[in-house]
PDB file of N, CA and C in Angstrom:
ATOM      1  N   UNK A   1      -4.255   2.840  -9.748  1.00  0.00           N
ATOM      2  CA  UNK A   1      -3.123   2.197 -10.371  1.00  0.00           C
ATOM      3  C   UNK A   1      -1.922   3.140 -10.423  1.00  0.00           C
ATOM      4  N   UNK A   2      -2.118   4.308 -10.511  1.00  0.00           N
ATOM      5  CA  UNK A   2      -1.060   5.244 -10.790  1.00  0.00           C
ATOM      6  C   UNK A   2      -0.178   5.668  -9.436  1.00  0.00           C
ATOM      7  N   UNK A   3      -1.312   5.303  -8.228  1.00  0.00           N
ATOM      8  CA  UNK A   3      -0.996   5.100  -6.539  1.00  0.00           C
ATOM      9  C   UNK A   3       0.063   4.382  -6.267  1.00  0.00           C
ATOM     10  N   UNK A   4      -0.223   2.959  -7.135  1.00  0.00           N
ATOM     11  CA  UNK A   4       0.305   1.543  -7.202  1.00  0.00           C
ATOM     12  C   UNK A   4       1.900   1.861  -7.703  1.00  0.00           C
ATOM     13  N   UNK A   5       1.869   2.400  -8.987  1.00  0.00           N
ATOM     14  CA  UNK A   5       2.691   2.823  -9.641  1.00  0.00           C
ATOM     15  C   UNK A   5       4.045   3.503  -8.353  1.00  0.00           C
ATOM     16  N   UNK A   6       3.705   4.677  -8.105  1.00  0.00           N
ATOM     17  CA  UNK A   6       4.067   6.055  -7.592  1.00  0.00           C
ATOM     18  C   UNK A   6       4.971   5.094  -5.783  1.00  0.00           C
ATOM     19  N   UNK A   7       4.080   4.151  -4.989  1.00  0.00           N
ATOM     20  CA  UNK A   7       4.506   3.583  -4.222  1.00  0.00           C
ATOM     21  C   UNK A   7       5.606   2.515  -4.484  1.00  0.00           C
ATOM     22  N   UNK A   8       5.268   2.139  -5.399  1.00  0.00           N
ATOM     23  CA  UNK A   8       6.465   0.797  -5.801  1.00  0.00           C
ATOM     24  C   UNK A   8       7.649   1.133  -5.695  1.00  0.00           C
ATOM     25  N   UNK A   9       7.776   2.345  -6.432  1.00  0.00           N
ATOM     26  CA  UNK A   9       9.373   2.642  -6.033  1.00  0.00           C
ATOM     27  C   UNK A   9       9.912   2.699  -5.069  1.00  0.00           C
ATOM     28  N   UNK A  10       9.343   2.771  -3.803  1.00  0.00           N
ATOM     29  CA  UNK A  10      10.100   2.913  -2.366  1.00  0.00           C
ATOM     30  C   UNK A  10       9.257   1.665  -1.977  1.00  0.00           C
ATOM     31  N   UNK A  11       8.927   0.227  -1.923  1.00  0.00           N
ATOM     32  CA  UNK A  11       8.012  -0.548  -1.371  1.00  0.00           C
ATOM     33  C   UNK A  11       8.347  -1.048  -0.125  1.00  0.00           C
ATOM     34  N   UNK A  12       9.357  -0.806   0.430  1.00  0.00           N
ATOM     35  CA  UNK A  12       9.943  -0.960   2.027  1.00  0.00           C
ATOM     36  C   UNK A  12       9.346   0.038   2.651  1.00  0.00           C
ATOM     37  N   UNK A  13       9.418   1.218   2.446  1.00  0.00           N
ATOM     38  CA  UNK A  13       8.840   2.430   2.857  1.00  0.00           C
ATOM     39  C   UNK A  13       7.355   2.638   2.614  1.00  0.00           C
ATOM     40  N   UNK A  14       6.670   1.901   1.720  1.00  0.00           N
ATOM     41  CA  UNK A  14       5.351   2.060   1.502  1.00  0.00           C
ATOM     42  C   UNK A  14       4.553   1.098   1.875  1.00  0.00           C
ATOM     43  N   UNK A  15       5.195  -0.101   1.971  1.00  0.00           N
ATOM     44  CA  UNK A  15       4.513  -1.044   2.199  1.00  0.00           C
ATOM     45  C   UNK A  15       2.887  -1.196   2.530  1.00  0.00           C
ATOM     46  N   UNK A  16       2.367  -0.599   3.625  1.00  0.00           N
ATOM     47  CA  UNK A  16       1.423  -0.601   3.985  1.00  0.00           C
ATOM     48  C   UNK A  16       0.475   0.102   3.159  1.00  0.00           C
ATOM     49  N   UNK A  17       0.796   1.446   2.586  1.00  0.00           N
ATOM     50  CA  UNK A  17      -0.409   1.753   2.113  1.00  0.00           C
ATOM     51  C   UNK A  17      -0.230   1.465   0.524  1.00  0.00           C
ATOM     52  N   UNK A  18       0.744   0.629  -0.398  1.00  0.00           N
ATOM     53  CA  UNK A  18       0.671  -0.042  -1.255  1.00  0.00           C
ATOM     54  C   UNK A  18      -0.511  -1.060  -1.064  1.00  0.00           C
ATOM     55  N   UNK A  19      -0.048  -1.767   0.249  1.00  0.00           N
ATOM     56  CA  UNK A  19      -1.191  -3.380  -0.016  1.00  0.00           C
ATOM     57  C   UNK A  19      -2.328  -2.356  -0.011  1.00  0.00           C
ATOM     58  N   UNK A  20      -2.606  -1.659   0.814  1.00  0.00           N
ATOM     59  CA  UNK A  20      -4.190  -0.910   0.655  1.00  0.00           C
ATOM     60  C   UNK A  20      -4.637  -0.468  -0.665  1.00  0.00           C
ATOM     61  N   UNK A  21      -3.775   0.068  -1.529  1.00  0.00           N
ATOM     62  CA  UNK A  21      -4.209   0.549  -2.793  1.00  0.00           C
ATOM     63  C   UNK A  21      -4.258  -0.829  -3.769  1.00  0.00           C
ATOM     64  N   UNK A  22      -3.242  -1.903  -3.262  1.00  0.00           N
ATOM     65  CA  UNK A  22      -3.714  -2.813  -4.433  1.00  0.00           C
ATOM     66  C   UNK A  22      -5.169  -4.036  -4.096  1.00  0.00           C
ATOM     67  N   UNK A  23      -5.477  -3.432  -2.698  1.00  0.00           N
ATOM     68  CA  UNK A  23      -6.178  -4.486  -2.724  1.00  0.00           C
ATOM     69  C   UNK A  23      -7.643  -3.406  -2.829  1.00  0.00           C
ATOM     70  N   UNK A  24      -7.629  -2.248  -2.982  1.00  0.00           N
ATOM     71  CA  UNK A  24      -8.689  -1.500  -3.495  1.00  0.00           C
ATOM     72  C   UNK A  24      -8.892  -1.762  -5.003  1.00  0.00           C
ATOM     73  N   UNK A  25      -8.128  -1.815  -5.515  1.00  0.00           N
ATOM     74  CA  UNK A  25      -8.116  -2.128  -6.625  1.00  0.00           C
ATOM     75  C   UNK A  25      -8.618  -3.417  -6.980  1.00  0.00           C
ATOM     76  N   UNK A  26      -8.430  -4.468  -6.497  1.00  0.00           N
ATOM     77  CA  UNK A  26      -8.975  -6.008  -6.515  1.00  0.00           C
ATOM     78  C   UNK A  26      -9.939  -5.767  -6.120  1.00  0.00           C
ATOM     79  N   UNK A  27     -10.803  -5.333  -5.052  1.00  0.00           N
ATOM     80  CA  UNK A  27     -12.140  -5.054  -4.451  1.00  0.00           C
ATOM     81  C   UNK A  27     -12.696  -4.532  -5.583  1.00  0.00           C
ATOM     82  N   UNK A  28     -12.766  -3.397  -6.177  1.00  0.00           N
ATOM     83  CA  UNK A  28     -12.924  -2.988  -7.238  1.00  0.00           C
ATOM     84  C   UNK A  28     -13.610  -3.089  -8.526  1.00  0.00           C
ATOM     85  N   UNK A  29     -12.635  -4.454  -8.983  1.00  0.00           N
ATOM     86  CA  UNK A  29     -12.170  -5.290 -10.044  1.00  0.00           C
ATOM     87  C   UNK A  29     -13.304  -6.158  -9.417  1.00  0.00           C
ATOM     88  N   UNK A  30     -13.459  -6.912  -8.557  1.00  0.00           N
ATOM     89  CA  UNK A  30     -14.372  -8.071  -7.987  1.00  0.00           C
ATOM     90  C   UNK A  30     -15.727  -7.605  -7.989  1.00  0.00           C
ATOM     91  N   UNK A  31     -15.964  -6.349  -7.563  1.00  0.00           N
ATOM     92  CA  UNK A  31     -16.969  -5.508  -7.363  1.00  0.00           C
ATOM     93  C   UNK A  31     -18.211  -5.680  -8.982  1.00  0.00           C
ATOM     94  N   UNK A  32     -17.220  -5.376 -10.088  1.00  0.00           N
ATOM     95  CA  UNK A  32     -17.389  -5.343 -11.549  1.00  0.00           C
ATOM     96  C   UNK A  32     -17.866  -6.691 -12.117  1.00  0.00           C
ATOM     97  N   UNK A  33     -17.126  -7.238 -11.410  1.00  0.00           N
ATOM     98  CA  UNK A  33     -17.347  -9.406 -11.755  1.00  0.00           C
ATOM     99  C   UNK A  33     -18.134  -9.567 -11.416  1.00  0.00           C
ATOM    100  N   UNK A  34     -18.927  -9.587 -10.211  1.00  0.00           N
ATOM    101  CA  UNK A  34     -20.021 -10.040  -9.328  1.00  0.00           C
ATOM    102  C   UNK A  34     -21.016  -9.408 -10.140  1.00  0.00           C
ATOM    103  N   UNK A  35     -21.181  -7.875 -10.275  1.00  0.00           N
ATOM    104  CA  UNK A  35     -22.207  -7.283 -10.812  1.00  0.00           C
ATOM    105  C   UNK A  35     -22.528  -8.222 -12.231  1.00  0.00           C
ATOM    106  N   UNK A  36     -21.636  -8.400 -12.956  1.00  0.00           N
ATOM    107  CA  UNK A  36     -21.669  -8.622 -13.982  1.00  0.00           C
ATOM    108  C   UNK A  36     -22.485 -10.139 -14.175  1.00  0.00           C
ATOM    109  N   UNK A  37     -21.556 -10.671 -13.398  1.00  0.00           N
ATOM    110  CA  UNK A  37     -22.025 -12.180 -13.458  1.00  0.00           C
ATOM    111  C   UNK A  37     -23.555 -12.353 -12.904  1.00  0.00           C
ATOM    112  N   UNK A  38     -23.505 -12.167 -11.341  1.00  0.00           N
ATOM    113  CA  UNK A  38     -24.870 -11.935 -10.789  1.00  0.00           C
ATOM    114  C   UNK A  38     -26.078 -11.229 -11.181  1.00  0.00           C
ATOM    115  N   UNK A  39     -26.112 -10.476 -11.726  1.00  0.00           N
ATOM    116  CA  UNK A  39     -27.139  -9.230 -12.027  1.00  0.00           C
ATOM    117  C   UNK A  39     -27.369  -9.698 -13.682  1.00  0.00           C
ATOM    118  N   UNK A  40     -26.754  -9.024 -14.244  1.00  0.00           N
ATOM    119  CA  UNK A  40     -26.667  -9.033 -15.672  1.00  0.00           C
ATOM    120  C   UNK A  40     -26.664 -10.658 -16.388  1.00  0.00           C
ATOM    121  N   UNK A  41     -26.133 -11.250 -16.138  1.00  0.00           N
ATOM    122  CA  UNK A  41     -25.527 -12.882 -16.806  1.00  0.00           C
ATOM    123  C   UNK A  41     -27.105 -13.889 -15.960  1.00  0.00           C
ATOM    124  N   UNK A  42     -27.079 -13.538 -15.006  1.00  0.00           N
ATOM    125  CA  UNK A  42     -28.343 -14.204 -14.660  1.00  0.00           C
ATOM    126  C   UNK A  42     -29.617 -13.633 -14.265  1.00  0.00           C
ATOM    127  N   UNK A  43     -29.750 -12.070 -14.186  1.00  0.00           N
ATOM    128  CA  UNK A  43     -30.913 -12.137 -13.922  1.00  0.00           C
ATOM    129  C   UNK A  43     -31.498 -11.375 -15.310  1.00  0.00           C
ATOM    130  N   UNK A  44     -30.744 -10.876 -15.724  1.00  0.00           N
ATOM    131  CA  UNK A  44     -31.366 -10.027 -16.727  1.00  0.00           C
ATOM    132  C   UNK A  44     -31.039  -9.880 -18.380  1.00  0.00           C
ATOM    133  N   UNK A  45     -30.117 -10.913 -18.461  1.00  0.00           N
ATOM    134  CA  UNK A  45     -29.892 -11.186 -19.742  1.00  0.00           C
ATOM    135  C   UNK A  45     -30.443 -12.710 -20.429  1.00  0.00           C
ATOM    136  N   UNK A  46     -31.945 -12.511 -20.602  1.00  0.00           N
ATOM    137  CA  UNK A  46     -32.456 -14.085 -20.909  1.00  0.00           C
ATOM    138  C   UNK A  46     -32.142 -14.404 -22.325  1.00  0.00           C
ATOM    139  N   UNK A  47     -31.627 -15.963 -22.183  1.00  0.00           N
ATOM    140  CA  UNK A  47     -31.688 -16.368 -23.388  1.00  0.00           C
ATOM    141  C   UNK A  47     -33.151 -16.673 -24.190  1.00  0.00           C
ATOM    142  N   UNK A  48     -32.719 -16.543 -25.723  1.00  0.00           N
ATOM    143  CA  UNK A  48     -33.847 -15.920 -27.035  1.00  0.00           C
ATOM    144  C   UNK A  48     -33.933 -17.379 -27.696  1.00  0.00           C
ATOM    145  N   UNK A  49     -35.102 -17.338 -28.349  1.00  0.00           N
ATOM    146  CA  UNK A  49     -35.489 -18.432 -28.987  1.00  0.00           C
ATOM    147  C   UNK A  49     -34.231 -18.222 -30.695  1.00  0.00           C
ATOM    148  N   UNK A  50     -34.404 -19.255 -31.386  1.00  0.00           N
ATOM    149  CA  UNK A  50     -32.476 -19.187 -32.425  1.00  0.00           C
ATOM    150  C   UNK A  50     -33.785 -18.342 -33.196  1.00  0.00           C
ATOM    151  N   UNK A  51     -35.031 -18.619 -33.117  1.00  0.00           N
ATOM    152  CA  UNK A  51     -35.897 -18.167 -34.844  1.00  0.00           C
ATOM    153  C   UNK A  51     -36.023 -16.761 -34.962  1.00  0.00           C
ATOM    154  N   UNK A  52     -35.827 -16.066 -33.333  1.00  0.00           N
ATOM    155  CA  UNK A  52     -35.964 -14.352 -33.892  1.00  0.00           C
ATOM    156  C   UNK A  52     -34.138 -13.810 -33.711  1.00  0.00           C
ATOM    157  N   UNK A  53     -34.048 -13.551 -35.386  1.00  0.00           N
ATOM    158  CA  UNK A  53     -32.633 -13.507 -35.491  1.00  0.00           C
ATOM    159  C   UNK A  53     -32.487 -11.732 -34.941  1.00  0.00           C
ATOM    160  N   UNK A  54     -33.244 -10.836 -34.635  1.00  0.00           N
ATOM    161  CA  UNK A  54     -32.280  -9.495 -34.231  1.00  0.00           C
ATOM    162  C   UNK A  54     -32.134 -10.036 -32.753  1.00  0.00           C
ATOM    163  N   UNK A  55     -33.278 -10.438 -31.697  1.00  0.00           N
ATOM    164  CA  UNK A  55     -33.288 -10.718 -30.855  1.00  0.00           C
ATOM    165  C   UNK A  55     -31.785 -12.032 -30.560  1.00  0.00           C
ATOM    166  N   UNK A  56     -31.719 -12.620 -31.525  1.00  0.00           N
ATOM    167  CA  UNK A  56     -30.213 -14.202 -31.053  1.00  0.00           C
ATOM    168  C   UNK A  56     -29.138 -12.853 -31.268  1.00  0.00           C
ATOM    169  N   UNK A  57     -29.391 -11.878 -32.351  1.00  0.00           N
ATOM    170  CA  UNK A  57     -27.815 -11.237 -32.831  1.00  0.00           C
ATOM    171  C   UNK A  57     -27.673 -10.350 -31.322  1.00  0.00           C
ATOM    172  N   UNK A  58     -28.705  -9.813 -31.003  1.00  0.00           N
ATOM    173  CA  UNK A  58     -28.276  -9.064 -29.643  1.00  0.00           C
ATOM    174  C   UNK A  58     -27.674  -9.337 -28.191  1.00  0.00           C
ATOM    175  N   UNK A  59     -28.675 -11.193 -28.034  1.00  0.00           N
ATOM    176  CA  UNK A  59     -28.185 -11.951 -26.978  1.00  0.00           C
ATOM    177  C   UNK A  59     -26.993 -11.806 -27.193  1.00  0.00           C
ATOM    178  N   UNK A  60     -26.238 -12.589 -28.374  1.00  0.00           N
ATOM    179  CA  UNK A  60     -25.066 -13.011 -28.434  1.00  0.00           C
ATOM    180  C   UNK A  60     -23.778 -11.767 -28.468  1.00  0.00           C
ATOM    181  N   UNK A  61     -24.240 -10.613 -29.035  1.00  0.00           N
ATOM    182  CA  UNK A  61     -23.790  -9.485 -28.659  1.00  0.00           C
ATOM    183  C   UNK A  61     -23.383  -9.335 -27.060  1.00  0.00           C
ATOM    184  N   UNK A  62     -24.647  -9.092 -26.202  1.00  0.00           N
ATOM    185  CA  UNK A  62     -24.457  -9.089 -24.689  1.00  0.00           C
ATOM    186  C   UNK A  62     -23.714 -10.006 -24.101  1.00  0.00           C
ATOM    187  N   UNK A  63     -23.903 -11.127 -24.277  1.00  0.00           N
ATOM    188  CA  UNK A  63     -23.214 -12.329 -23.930  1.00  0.00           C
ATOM    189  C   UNK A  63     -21.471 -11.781 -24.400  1.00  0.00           C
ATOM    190  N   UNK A  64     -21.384 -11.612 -25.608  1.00  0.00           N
ATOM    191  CA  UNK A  64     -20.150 -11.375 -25.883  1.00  0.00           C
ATOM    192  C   UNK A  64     -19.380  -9.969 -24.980  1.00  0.00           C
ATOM    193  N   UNK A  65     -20.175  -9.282 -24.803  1.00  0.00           N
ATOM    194  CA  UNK A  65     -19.825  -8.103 -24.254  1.00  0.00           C
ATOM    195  C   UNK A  65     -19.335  -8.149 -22.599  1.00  0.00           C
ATOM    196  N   UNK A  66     -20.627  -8.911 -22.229  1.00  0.00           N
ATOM    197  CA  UNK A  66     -20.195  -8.976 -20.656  1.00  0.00           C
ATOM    198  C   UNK A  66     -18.706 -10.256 -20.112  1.00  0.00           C
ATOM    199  N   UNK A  67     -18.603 -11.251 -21.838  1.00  0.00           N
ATOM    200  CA  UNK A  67     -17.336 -11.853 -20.999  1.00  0.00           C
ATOM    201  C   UNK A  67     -16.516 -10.886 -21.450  1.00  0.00           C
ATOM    202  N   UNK A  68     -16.011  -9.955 -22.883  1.00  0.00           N
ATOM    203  CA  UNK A  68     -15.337  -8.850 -22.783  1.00  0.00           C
ATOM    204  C   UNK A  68     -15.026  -8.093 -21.446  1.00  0.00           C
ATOM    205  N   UNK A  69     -15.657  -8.032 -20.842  1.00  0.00           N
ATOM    206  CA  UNK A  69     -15.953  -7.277 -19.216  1.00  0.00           C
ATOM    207  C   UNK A  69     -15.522  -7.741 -18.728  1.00  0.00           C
ATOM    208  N   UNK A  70     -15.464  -9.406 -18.347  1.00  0.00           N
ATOM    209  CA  UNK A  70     -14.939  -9.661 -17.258  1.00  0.00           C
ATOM    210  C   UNK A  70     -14.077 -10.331 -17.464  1.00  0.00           C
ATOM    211  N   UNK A  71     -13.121 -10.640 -18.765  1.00  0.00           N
ATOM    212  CA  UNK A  71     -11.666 -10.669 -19.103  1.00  0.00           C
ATOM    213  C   UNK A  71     -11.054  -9.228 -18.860  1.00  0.00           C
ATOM    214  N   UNK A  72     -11.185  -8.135 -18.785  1.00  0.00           N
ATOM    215  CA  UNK A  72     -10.797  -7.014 -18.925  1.00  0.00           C
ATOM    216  C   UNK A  72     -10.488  -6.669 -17.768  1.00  0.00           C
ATOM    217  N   UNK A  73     -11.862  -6.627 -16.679  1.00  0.00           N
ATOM    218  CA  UNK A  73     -11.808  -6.955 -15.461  1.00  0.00           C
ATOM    219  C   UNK A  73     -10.704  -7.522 -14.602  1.00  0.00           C
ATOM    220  N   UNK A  74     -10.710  -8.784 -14.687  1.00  0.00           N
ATOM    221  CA  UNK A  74      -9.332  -9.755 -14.944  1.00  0.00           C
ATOM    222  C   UNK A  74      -8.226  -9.280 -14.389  1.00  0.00           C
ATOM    223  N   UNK A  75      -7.732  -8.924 -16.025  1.00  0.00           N
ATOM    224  CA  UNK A  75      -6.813  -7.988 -16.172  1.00  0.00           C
ATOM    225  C   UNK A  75      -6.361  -6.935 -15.279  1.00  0.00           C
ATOM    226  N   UNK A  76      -7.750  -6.029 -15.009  1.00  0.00           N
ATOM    227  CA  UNK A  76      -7.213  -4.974 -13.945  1.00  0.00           C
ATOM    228  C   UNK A  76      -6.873  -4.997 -12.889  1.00  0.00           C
ATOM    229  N   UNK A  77      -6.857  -6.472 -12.253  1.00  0.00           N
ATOM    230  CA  UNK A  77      -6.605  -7.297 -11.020  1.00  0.00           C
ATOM    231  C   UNK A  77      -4.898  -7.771 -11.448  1.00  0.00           C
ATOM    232  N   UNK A  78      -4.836  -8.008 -12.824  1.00  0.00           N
ATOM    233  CA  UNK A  78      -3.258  -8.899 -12.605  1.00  0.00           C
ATOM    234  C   UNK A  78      -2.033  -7.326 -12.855  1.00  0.00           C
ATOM    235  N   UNK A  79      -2.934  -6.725 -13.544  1.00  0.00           N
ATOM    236  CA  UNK A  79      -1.747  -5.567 -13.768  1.00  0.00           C
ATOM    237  C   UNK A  79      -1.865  -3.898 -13.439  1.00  0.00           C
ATOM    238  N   UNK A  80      -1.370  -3.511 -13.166  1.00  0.00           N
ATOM    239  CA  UNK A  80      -1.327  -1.655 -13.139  1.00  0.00           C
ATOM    240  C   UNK A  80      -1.547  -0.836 -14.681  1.00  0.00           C
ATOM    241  N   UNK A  81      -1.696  -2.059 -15.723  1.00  0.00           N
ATOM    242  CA  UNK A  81      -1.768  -1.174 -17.236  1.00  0.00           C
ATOM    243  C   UNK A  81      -3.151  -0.699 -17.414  1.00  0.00           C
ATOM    244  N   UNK A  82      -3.029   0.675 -17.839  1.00  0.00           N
ATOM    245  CA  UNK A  82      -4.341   1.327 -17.563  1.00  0.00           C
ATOM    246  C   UNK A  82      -4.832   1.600 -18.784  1.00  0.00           C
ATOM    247  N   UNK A  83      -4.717   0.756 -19.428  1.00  0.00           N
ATOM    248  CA  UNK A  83      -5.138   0.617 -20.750  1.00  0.00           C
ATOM    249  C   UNK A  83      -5.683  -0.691 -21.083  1.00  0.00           C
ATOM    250  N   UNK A  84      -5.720  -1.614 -19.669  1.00  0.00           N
ATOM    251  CA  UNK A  84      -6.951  -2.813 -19.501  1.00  0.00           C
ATOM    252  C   UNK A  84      -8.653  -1.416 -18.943  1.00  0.00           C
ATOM    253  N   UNK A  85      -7.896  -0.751 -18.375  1.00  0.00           N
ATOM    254  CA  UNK A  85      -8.898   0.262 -17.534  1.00  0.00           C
ATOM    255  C   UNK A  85      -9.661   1.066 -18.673  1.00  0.00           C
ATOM    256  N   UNK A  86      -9.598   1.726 -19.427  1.00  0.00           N
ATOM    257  CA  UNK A  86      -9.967   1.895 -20.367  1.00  0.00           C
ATOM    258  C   UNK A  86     -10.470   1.088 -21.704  1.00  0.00           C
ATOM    259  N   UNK A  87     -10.284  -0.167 -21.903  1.00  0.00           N
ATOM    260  CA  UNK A  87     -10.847  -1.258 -22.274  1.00  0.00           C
ATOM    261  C   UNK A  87     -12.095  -1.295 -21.383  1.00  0.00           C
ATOM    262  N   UNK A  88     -12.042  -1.721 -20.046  1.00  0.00           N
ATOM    263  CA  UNK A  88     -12.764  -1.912 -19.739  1.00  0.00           C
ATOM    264  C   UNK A  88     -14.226  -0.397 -19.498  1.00  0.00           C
ATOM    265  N   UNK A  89     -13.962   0.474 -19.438  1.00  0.00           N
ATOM    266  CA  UNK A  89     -14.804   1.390 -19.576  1.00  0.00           C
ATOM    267  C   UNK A  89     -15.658   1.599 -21.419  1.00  0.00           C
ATOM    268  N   UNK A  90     -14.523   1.335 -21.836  1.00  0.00           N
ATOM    269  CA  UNK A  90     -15.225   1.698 -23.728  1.00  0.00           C
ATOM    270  C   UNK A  90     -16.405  -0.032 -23.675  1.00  0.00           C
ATOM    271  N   UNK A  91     -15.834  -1.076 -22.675  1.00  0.00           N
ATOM    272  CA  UNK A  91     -17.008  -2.048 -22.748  1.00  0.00           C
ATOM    273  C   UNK A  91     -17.880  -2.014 -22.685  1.00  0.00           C
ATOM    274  N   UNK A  92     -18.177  -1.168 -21.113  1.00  0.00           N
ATOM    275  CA  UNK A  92     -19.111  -0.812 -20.969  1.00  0.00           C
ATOM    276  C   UNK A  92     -19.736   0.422 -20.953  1.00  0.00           C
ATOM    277  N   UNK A  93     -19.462   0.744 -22.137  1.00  0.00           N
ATOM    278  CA  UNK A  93     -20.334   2.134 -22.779  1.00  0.00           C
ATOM    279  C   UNK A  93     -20.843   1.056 -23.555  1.00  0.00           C
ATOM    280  N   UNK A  94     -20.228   0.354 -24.577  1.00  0.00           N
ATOM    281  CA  UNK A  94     -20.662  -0.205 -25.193  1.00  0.00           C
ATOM    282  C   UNK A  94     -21.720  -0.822 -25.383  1.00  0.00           C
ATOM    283  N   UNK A  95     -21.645  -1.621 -23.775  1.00  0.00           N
ATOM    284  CA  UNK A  95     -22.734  -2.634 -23.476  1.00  0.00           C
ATOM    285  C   UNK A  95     -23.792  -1.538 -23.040  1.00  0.00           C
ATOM    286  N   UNK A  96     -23.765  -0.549 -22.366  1.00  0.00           N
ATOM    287  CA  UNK A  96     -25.110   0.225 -22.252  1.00  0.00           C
ATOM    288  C   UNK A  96     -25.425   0.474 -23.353  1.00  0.00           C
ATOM    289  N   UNK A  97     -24.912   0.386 -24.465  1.00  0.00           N
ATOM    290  CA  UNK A  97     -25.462   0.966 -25.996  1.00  0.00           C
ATOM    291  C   UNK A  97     -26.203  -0.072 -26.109  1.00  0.00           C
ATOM    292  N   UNK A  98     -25.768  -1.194 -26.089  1.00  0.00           N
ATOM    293  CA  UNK A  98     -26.598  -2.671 -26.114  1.00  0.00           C
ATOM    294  C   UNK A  98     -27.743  -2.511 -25.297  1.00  0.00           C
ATOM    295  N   UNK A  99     -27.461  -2.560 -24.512  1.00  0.00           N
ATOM    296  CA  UNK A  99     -28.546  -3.139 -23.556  1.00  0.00           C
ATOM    297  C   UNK A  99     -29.851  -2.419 -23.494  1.00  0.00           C
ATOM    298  N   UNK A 100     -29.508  -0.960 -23.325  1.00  0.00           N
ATOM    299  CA  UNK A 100     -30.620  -0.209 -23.754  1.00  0.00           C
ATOM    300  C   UNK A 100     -31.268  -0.146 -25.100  1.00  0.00           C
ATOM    301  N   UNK A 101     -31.176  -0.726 -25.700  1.00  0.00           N
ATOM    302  CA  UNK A 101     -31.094  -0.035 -27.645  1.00  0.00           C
ATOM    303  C   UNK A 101     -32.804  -0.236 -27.687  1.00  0.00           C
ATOM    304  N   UNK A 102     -33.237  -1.628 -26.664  1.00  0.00           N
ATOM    305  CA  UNK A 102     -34.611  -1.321 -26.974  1.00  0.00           C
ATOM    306  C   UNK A 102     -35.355  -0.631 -26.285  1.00  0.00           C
ATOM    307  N   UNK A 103     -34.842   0.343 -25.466  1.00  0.00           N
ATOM    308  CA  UNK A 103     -35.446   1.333 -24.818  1.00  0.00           C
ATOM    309  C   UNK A 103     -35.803   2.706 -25.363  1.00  0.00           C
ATOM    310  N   UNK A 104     -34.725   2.539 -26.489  1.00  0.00           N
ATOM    311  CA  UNK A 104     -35.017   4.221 -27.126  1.00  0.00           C
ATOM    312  C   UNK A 104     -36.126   4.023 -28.589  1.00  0.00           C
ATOM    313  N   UNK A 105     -36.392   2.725 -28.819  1.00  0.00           N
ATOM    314  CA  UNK A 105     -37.766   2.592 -29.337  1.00  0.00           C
ATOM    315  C   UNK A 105     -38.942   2.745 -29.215  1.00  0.00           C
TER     316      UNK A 105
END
């Protein structure tokens, strides 16, 4: 993004390796979605019966976390603010805090 940034100012003159950096950036960004959606959202985040409440509070945690992710995600596709980028990294620390939590039991 800071590539993105740094080229814009001359974009007649940069042209070419602007589109390359912004569409690394979308690759990227898409890269994060797919994982997210594919992997995580369907293979490995099963939904919990409502009666075991730590097990519903955690689903709904993850669930909440991974669309956090991929609004954030989003984001890092529509803009150069790198403070969607960092959103999106504190997510997913986050969500590894989640996701693992019953591993360190």
């Amino acid at each position: 993004m800071k590539q993105i940034e740094l080229l814009s100012k001359d974009p007649g003159g940069n042209a070419n390796q602007l589109v390359r950096w912004i569409q690394n950036k979308e690759d990227h960004a898409q890269e994060i979605v797919e994982i997210i959606t594919a992997y995580f959202l369907q293979q490995r985040i099963a939904p919990v019966e409502t009666s075991d409440k730590n097990k519903g509070e955690a689903y709904v945690k993850q669930l909440t976390l991974c669309h956090k992710m991929l609004i954030a995600a989003m984001k890092t596709k529509q803009t150069t603010d790198l403070q969607h980028v960092q959103q999106l990294r504190s997510l997913c620390e986050e969500f590894k805090t989640t996701y693992f939590a019953n591993e360190k039991q």
